[in-house]
N, C-alpha and C. Protein backbone atom coordinates (compact mmCIF):
# COMPACT_ATOMS: atom_id res chain seq x y z
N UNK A 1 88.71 -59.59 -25.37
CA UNK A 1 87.69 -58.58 -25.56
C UNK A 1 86.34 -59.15 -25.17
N UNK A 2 85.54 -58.43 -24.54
CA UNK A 2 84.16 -58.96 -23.99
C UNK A 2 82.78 -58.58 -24.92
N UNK A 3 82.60 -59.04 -25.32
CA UNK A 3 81.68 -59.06 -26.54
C UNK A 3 80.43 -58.93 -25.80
N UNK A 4 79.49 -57.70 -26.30
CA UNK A 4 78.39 -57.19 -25.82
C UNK A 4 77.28 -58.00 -26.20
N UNK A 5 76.01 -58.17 -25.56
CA UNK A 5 75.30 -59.48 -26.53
C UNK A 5 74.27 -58.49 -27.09
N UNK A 6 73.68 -58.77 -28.24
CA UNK A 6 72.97 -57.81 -29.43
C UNK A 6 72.12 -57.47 -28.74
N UNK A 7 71.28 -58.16 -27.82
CA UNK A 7 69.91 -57.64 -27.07
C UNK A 7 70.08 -56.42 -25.89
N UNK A 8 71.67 -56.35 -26.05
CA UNK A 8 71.71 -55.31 -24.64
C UNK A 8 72.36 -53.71 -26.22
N UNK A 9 71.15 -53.06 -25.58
CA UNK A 9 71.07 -51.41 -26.06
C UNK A 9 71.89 -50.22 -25.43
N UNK A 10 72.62 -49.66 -25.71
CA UNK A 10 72.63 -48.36 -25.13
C UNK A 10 71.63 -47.29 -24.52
N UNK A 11 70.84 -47.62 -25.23
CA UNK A 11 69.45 -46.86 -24.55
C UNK A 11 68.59 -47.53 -23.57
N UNK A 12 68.71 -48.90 -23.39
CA UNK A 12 68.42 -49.55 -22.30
C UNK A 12 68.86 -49.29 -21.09
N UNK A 13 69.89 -48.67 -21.40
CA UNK A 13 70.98 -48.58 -19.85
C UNK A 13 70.54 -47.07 -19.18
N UNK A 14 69.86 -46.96 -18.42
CA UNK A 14 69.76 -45.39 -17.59
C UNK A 14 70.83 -45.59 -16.44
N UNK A 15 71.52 -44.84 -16.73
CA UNK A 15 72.54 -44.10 -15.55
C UNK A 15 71.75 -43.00 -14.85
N UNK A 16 71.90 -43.00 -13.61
CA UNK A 16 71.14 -42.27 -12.43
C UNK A 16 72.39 -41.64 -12.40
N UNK A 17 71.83 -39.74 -11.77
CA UNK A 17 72.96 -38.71 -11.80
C UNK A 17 73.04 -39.25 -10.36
N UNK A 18 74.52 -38.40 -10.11
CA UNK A 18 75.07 -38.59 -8.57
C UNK A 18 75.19 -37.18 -7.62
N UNK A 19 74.61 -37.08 -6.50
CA UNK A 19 73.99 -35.82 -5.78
C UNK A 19 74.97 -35.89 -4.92
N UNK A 20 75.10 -34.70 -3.93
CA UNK A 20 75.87 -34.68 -2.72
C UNK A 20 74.45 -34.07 -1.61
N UNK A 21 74.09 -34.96 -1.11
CA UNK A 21 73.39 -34.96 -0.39
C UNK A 21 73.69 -34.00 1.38
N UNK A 22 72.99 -32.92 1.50
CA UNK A 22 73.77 -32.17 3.25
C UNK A 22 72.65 -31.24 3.57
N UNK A 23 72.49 -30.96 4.84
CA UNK A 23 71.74 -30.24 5.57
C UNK A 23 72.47 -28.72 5.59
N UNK A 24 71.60 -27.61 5.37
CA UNK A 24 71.87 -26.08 5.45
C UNK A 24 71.11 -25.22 6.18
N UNK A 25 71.70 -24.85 7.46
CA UNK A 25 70.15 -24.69 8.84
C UNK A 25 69.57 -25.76 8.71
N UNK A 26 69.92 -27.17 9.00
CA UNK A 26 69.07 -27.89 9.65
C UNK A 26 67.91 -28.50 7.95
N UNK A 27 68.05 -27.60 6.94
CA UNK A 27 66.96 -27.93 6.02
C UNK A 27 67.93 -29.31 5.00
N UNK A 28 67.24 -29.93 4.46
CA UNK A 28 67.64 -31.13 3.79
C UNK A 28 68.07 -30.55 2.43
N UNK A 29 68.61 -30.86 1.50
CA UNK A 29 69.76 -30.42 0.44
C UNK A 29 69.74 -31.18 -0.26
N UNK A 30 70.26 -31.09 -1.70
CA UNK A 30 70.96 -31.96 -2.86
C UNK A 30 71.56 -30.95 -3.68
N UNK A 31 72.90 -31.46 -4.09
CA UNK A 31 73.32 -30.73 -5.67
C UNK A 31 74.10 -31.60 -6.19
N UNK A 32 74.06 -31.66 -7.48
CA UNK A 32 74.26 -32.29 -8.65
C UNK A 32 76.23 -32.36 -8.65
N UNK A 33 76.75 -33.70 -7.90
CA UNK A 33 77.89 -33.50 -7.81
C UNK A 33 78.97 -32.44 -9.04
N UNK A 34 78.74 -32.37 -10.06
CA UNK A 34 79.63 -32.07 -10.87
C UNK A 34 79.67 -30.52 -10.88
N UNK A 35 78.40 -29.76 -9.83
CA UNK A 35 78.69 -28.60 -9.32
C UNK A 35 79.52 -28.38 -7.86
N UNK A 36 79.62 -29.52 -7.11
CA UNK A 36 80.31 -29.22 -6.16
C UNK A 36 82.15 -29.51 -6.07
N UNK A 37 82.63 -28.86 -5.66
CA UNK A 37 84.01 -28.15 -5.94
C UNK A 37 84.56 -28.90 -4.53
N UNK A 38 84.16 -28.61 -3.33
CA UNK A 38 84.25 -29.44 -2.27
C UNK A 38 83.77 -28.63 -1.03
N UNK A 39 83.80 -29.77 0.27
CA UNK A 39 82.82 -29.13 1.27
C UNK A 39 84.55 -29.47 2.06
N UNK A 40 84.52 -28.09 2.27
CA UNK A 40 85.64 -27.69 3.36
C UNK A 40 85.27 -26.57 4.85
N UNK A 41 86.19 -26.91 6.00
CA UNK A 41 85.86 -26.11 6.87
C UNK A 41 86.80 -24.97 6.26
N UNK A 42 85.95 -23.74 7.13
CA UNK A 42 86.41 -22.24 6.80
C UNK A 42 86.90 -21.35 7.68
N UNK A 43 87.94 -20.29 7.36
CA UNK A 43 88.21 -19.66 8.78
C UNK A 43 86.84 -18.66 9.01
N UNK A 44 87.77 -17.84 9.69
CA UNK A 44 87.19 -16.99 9.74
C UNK A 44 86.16 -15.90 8.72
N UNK A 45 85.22 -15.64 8.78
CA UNK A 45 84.60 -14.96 7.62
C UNK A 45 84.35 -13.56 8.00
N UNK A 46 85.10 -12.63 6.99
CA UNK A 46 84.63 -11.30 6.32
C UNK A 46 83.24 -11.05 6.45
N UNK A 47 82.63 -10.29 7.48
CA UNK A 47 81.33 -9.57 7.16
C UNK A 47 81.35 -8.48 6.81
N UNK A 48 80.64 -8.23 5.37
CA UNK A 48 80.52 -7.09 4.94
C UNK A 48 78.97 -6.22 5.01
N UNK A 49 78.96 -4.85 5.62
CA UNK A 49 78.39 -3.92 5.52
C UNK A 49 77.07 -4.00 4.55
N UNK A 50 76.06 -3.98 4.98
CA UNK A 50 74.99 -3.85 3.68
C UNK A 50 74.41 -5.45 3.10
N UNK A 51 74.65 -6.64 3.50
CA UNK A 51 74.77 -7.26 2.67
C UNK A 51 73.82 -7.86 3.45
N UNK A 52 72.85 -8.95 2.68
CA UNK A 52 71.33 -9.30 3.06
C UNK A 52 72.08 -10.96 3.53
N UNK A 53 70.83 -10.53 5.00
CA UNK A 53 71.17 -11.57 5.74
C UNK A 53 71.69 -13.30 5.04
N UNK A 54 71.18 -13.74 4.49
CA UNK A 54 71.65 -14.58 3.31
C UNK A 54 73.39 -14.83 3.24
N UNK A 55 73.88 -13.21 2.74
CA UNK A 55 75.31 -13.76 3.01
C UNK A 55 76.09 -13.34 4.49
N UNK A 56 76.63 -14.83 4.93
CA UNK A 56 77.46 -15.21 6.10
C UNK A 56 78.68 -13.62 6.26
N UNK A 57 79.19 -13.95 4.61
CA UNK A 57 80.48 -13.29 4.87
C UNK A 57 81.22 -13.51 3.70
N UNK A 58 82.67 -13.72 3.62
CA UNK A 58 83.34 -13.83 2.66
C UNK A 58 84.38 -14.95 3.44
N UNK A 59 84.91 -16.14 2.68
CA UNK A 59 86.66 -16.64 2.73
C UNK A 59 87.57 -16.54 2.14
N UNK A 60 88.27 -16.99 2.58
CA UNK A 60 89.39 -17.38 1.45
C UNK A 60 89.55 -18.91 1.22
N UNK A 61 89.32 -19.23 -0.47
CA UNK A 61 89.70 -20.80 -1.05
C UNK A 61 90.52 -20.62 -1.66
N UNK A 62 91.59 -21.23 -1.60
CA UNK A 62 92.90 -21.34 -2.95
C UNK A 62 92.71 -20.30 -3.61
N UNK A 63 93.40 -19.05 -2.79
CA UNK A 63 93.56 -17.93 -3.22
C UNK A 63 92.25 -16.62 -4.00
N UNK A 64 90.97 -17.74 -3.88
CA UNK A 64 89.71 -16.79 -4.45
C UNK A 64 89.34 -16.60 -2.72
N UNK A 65 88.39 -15.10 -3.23
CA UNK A 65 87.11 -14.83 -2.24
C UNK A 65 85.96 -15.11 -2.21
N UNK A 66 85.54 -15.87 -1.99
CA UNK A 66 84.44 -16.77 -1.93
C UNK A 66 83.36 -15.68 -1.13
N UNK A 67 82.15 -15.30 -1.84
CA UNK A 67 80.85 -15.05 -0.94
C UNK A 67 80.08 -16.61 -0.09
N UNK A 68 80.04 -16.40 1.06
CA UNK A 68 79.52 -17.56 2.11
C UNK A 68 78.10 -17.32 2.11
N UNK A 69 77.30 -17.98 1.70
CA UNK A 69 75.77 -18.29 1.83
C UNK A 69 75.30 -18.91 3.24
N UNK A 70 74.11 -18.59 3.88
CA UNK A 70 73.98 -19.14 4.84
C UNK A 70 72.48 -19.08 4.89
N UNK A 71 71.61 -20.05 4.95
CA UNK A 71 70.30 -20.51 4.82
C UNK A 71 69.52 -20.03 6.24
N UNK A 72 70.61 -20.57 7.43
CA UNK A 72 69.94 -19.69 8.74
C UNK A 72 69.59 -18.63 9.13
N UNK A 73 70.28 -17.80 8.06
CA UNK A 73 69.84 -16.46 8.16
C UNK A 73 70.93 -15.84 9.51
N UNK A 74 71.82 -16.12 9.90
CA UNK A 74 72.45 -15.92 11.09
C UNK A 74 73.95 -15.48 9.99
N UNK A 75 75.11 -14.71 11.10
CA UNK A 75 75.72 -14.00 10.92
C UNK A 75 77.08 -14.78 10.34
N UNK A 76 77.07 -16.08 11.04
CA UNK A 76 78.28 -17.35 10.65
C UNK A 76 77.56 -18.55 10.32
N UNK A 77 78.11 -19.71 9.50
CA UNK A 77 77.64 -20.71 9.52
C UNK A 77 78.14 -21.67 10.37
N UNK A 78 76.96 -22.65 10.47
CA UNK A 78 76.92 -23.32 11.29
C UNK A 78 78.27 -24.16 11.12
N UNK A 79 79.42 -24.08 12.77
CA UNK A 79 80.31 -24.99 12.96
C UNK A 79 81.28 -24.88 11.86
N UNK A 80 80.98 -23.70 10.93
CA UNK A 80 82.40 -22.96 10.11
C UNK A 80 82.67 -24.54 8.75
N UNK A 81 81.44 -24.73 8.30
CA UNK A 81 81.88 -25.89 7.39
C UNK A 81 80.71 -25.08 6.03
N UNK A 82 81.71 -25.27 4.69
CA UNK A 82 80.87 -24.56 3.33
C UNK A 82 81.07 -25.79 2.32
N UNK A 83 80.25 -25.93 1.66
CA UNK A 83 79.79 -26.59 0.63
C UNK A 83 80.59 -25.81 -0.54
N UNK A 84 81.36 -25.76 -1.55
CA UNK A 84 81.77 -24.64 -2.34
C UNK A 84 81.43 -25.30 -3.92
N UNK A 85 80.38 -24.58 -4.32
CA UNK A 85 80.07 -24.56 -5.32
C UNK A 85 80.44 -24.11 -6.87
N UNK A 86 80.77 -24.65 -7.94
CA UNK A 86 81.39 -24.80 -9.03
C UNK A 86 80.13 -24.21 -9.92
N UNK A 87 80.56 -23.20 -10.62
CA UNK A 87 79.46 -22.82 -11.56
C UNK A 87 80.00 -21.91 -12.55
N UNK A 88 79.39 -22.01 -13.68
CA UNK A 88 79.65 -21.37 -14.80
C UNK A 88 80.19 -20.01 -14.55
N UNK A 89 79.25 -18.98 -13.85
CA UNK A 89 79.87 -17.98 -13.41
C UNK A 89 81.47 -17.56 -12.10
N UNK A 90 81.60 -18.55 -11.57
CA UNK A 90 82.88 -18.98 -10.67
C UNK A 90 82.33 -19.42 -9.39
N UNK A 91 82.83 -19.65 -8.35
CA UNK A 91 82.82 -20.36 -7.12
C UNK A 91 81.94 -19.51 -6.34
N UNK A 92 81.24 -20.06 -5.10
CA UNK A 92 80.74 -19.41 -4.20
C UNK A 92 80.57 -20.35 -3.47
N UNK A 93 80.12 -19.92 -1.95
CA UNK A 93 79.69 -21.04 -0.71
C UNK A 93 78.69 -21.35 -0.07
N UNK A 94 78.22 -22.24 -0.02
CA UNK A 94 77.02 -22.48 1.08
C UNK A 94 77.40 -22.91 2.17
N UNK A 95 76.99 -22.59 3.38
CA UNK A 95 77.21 -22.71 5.21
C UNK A 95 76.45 -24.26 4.92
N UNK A 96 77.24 -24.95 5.20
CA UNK A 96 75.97 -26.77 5.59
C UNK A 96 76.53 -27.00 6.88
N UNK A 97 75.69 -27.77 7.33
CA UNK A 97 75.57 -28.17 8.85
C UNK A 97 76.94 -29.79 8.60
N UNK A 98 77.68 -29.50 9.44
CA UNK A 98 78.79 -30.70 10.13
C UNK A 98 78.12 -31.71 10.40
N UNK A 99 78.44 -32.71 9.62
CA UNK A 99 77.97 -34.13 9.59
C UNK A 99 77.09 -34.66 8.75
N UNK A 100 76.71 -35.71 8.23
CA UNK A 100 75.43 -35.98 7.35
C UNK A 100 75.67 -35.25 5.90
N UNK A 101 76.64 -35.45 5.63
CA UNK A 101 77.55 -35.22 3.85
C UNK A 101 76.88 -36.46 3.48
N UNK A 102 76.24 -36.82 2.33
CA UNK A 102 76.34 -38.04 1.80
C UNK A 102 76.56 -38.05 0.24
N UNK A 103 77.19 -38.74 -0.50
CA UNK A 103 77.13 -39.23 -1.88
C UNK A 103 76.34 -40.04 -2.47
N UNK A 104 75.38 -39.74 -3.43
CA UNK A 104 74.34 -40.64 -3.56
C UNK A 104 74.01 -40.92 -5.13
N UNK A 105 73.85 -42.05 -5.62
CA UNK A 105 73.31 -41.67 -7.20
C UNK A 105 71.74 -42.25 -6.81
N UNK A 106 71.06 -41.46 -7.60
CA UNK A 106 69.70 -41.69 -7.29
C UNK A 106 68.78 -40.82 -8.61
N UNK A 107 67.42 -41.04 -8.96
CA UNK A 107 66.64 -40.54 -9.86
C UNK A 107 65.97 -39.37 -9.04
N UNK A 108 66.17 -38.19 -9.70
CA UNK A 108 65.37 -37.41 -8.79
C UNK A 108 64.26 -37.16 -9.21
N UNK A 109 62.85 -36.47 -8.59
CA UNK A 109 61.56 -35.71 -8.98
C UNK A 109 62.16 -34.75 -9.28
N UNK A 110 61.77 -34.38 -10.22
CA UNK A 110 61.73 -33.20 -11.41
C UNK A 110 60.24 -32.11 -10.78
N UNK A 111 60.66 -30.98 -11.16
CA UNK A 111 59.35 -29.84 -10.43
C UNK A 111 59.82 -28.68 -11.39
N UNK A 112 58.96 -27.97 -11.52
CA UNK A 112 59.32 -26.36 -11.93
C UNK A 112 60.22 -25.88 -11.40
N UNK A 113 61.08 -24.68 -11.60
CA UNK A 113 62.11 -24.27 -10.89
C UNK A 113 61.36 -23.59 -10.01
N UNK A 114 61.85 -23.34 -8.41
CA UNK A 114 60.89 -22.75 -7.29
C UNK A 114 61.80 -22.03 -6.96
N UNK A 115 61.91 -21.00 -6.37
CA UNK A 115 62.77 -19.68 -6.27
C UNK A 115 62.19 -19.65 -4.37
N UNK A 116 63.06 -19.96 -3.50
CA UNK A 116 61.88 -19.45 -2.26
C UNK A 116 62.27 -18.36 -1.33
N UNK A 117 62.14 -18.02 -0.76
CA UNK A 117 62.13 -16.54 0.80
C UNK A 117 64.09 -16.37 0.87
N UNK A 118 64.16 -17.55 0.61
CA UNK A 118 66.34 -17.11 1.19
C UNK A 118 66.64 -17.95 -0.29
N UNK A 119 66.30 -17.74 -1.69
CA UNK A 119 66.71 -17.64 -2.28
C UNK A 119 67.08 -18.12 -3.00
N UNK A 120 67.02 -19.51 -2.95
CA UNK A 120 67.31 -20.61 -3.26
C UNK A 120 66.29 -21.12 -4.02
N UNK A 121 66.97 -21.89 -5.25
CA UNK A 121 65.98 -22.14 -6.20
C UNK A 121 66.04 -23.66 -6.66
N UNK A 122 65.45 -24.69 -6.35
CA UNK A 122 65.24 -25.96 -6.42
C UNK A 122 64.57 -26.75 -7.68
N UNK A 123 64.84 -27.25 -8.63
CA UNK A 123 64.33 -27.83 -9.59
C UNK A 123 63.80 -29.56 -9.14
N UNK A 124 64.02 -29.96 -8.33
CA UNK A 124 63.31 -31.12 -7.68
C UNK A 124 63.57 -31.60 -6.51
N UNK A 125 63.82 -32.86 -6.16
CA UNK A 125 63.72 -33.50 -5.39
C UNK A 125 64.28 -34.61 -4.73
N UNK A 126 65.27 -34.72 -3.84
CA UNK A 126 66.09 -36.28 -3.87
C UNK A 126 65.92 -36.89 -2.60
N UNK A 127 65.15 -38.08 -3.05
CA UNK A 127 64.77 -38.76 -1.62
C UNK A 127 65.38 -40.16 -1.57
N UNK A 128 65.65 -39.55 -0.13
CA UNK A 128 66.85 -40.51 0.66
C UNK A 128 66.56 -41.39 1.77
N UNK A 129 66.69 -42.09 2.09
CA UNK A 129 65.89 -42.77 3.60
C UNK A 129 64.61 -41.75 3.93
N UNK A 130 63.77 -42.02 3.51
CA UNK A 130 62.66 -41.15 3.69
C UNK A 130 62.67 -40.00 4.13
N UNK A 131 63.68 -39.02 3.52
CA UNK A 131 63.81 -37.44 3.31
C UNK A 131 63.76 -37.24 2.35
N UNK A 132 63.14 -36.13 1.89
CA UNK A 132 62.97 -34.97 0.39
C UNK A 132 63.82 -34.26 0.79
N UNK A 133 65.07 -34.07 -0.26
CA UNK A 133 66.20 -32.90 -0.27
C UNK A 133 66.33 -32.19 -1.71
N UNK A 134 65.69 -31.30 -1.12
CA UNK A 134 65.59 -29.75 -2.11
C UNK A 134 66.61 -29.73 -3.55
N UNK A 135 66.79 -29.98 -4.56
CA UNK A 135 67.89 -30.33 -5.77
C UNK A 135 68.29 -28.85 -5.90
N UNK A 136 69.31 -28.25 -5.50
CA UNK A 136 69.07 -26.91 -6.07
C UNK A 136 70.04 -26.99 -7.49
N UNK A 137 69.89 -25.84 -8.13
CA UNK A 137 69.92 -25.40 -9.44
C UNK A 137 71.40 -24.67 -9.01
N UNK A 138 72.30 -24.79 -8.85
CA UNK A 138 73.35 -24.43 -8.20
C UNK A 138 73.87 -22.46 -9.60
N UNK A 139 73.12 -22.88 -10.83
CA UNK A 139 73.80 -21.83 -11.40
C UNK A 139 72.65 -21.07 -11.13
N UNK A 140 70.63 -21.42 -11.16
CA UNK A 140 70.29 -20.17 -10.78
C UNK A 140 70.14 -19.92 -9.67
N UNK A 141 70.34 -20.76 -8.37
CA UNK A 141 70.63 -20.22 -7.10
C UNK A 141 71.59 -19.07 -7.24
N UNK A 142 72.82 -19.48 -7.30
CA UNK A 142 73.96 -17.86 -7.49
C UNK A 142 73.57 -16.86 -8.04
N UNK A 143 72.92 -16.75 -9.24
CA UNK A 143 72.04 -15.98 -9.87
C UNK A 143 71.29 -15.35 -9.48
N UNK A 144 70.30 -15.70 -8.16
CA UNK A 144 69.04 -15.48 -7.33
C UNK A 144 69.96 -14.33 -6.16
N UNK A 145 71.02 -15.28 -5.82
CA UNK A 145 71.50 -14.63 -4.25
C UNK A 145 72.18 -13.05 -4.82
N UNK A 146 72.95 -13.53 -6.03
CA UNK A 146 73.68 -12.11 -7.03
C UNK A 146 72.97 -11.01 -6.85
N UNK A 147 71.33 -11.54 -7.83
CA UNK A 147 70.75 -10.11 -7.73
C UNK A 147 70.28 -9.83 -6.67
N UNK A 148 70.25 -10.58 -5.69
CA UNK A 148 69.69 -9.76 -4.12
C UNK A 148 70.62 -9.78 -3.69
N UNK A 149 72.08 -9.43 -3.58
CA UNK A 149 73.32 -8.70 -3.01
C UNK A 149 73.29 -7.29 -3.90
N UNK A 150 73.05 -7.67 -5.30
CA UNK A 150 73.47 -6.45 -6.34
C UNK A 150 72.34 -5.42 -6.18
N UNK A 151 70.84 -5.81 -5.59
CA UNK A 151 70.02 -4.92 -5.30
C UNK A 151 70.24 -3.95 -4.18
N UNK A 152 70.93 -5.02 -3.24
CA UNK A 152 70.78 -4.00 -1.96
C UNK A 152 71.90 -3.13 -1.59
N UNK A 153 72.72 -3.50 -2.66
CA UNK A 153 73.81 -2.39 -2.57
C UNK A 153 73.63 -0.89 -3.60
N UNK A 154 72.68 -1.47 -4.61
CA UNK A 154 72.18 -0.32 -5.60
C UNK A 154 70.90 0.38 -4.98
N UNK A 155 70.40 -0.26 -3.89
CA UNK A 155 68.96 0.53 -3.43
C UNK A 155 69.92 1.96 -1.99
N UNK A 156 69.33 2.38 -2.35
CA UNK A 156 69.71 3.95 -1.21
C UNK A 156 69.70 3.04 0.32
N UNK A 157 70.27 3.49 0.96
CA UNK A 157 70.26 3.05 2.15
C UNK A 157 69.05 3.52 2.99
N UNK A 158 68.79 4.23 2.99
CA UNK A 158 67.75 4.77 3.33
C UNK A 158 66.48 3.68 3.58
N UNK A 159 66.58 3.20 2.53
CA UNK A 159 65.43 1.79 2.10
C UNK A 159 65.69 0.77 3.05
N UNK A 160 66.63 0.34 3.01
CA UNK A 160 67.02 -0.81 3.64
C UNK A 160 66.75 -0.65 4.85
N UNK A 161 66.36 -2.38 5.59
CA UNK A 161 65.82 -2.90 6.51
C UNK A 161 66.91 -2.44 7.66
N UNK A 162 66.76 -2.52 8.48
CA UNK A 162 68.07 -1.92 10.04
C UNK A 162 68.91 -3.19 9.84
N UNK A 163 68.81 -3.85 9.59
CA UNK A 163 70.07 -5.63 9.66
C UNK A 163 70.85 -5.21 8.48
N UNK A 164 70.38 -4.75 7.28
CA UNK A 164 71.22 -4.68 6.24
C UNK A 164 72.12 -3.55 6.42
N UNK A 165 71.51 -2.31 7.02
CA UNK A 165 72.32 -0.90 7.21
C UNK A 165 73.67 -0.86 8.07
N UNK A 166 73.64 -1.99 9.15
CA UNK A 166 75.31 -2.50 9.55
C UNK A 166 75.93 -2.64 8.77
């Protein structure tokens, strides 16, 4: 048995969380591994009618339908590869760019939660070889993208922008 020596604390010891570090359109990323489920390529994706540029489409993962997130704002993600995210409310996907996956434990900057233009809502900061990658909040991101799918299917069509009315 290895006998601990009295001067070493439990509270001395900081464990740094562990991120999955990836690019989404090209923008720099982090989420908190124990939300990510895994980054798999995807077939083909379901575009559905009405639905704000944001979502890609729909897949299929081990038998769920996954809504596909896509940061580019474009119709597929880039090179058909999703990030699939684990969250209290169930699974969903983010489009990340092929290549430049990394695993990282690291201390992140802490910030207010920031909500921005595609939806995505970032509570800090994880810097990596001199990149800042966005920490997102993986349960109120889904939350964010929810109610702007659940809006634009409850607003009259009428309203809606010409991209959403396809």
């Amino acid at each position: 048995m290895t006998r601990v020596p009295s001067s070493w604390r439990l509270a001395d010891v900081s464990i740094d969380p562990t991120f999955c570090l990836f690019h989404s359109g090209s923008r720099p990323l982090a989420m908190p591994v124990e939300h990510v489920a895994e980054i798999t390529e995807v077939g083909p994706l379901v575009r559905i009618s009405r639905c704000p540029q944001q979502v890609a489409g729909l897949c299929v993962y081990h038998q769920h339908v996954l809504p596909v997130l896509s940061l580019g704002g474009g119709l597929r993600i880039p090179d058909e590869v999703a990030l699939v995210a684990q969250t209290e409310a169930g699974l969903w996907a983010l489009g990340v760019d092929r290549g430049g996956t990394q695993i990282v434990t690291a201390r992140p900057a802490r910030h207010d939660p920031a909500r921005d233009e595609s939806g995505v809502v970032t509570v800090g900061l994880v810097r990596r070889e001199g990149v800042d990658h966005g920490l997102i909040d993986a349960e109120a991101t889904w939350r964010s993208f929810r109610a702007m799918i659940e809006g634009t299917f409850l607003a009259p069509a009428s309203t809606l922008p010409n991209s959403a009315r396809s």
